[in-house]
C-alpha atoms as a PDB file:
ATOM      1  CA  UNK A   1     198.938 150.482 153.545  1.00  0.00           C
ATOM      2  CA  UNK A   2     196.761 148.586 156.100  1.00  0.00           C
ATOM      3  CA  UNK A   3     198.089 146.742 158.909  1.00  0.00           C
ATOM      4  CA  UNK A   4     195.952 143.167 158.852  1.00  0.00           C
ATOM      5  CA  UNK A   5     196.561 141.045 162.837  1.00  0.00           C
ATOM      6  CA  UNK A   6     197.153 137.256 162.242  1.00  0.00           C
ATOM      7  CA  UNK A   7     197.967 134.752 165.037  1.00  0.00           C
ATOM      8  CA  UNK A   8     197.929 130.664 164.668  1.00  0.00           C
ATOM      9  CA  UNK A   9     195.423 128.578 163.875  1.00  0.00           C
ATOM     10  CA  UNK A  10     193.773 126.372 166.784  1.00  0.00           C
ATOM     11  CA  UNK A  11     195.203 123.249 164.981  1.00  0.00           C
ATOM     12  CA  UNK A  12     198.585 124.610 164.354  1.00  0.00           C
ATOM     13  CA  UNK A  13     201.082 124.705 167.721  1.00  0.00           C
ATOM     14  CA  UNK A  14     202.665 127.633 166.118  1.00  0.00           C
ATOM     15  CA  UNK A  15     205.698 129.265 167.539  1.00  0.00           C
ATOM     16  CA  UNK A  16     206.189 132.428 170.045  1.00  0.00           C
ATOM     17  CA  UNK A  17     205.640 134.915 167.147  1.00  0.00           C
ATOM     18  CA  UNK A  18     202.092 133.467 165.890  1.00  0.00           C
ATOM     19  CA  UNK A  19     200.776 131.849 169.135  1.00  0.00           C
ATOM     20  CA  UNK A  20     199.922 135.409 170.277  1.00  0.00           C
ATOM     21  CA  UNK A  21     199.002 137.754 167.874  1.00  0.00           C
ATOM     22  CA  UNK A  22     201.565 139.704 165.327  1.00  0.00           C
ATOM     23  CA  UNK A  23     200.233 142.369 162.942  1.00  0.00           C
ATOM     24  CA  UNK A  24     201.868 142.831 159.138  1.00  0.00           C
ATOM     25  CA  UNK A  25     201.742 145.906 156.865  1.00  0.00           C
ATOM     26  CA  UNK A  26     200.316 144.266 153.407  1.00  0.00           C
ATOM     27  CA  UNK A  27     198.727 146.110 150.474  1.00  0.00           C
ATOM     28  CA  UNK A  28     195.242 145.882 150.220  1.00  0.00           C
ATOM     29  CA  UNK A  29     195.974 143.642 146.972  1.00  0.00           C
ATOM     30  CA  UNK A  30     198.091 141.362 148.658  1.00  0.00           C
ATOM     31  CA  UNK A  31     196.550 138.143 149.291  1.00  0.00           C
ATOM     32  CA  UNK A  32     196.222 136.920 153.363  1.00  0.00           C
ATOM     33  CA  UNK A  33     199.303 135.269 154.881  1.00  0.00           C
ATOM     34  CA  UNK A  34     198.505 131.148 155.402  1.00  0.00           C
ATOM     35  CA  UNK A  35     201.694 130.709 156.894  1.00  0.00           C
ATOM     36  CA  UNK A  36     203.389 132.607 159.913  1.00  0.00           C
ATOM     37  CA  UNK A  37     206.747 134.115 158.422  1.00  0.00           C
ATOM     38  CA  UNK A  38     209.061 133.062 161.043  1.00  0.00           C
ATOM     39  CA  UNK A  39     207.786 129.085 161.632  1.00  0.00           C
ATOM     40  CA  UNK A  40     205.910 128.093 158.906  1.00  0.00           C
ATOM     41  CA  UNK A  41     202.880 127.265 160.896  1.00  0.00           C
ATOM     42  CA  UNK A  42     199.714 127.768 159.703  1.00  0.00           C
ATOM     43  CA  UNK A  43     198.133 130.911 160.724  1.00  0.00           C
ATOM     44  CA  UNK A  44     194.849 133.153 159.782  1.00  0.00           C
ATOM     45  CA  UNK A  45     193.600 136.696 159.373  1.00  0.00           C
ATOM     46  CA  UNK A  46     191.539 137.984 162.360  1.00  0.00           C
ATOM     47  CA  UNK A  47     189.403 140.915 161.804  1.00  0.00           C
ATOM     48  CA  UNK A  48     190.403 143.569 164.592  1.00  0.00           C
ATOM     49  CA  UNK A  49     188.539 146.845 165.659  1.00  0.00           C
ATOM     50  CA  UNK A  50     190.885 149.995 164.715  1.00  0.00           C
ATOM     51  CA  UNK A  51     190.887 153.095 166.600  1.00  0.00           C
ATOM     52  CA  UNK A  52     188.008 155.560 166.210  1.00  0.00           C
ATOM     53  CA  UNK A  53     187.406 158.383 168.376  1.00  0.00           C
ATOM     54  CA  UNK A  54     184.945 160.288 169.537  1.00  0.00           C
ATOM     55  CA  UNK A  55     185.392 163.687 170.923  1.00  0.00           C
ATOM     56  CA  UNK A  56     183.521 164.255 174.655  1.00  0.00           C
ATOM     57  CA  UNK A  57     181.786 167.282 175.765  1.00  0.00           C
ATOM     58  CA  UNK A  58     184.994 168.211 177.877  1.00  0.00           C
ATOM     59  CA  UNK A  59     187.050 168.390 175.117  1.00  0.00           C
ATOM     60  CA  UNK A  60     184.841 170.080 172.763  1.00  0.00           C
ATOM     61  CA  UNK A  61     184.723 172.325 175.908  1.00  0.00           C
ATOM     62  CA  UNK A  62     188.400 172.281 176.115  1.00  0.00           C
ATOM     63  CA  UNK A  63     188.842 173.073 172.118  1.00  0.00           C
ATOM     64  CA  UNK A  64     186.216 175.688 172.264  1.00  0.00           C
ATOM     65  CA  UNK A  65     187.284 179.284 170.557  1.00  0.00           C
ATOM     66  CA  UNK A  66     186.843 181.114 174.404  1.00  0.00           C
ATOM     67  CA  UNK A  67     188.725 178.444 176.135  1.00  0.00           C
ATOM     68  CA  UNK A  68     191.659 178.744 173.151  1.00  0.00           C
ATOM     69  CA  UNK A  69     191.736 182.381 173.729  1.00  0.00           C
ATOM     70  CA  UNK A  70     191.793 182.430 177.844  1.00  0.00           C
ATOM     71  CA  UNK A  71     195.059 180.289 177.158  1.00  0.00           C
ATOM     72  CA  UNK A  72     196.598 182.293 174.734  1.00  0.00           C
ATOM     73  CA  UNK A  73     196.365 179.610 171.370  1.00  0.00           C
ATOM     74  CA  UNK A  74     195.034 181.081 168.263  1.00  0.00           C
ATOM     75  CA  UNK A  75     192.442 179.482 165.815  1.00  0.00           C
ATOM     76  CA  UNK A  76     192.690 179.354 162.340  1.00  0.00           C
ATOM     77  CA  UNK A  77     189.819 178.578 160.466  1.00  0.00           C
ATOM     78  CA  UNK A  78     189.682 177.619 156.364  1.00  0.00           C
ATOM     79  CA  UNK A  79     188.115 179.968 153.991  1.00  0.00           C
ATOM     80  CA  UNK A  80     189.301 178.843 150.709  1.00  0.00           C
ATOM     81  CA  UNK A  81     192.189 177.437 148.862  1.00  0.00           C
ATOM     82  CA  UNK A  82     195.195 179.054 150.891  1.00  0.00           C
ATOM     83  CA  UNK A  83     193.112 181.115 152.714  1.00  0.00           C
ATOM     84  CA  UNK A  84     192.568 181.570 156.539  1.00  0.00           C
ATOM     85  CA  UNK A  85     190.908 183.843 159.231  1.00  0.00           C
ATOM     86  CA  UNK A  86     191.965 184.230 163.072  1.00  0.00           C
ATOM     87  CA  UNK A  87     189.442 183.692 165.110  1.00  0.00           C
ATOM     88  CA  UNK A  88     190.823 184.127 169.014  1.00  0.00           C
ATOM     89  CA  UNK A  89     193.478 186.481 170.021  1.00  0.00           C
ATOM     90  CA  UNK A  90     195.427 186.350 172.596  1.00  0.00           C
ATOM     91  CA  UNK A  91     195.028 187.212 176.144  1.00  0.00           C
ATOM     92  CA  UNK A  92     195.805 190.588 177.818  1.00  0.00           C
ATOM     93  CA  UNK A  93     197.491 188.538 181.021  1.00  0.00           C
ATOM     94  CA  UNK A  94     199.733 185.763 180.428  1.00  0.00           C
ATOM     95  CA  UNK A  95     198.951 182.776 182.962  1.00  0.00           C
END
């Protein structure tokens, strides 16, 4: 379920809750709130970015299959349904 941000209207005085702004978990079905659930007020729905991240060229660096081996992690990688292939093994020194 998506988590929608509401906060009080510019005419409403609102309370503590809805002067700043409060997020609620609502089905996408669900209609938007038009009053704040703990004064009554009158509140709307403001659209807010959500996280998306990018990787950076030091982590892909830090993620790559010789970096993953030097510190001793092993890769699996997909194949099929069930199926998957090691691709770094470990060191021969520990760190």
């Amino acid at each position: 379920m998506p988590i929608y941000c509401y906060r009080a209207t510019e005419n409403s005085e609102g309370c503590d809750h809805c002067k700043n702004t409060f997020e609620i978990k609502q089905k996408m079905s669900e209609d938007a709130l038009k009053t704040c659930p703990e004064c009554g007020g009158e509140i709307e729905r403001i659209i807010a970015p959500y996280g998306v991240y990018f990787y950076t060229d030091r982590q892909k660096q830090m993620l790559s299959d010789k970096n993953l081996s030097r510190m001793g992690f092993t890769k699996l990688v997909r194949e099929g349904k069930g199926v998957y292939r090691k691709t770094t093994t470990t060191p021969d020194k520990a760190y």
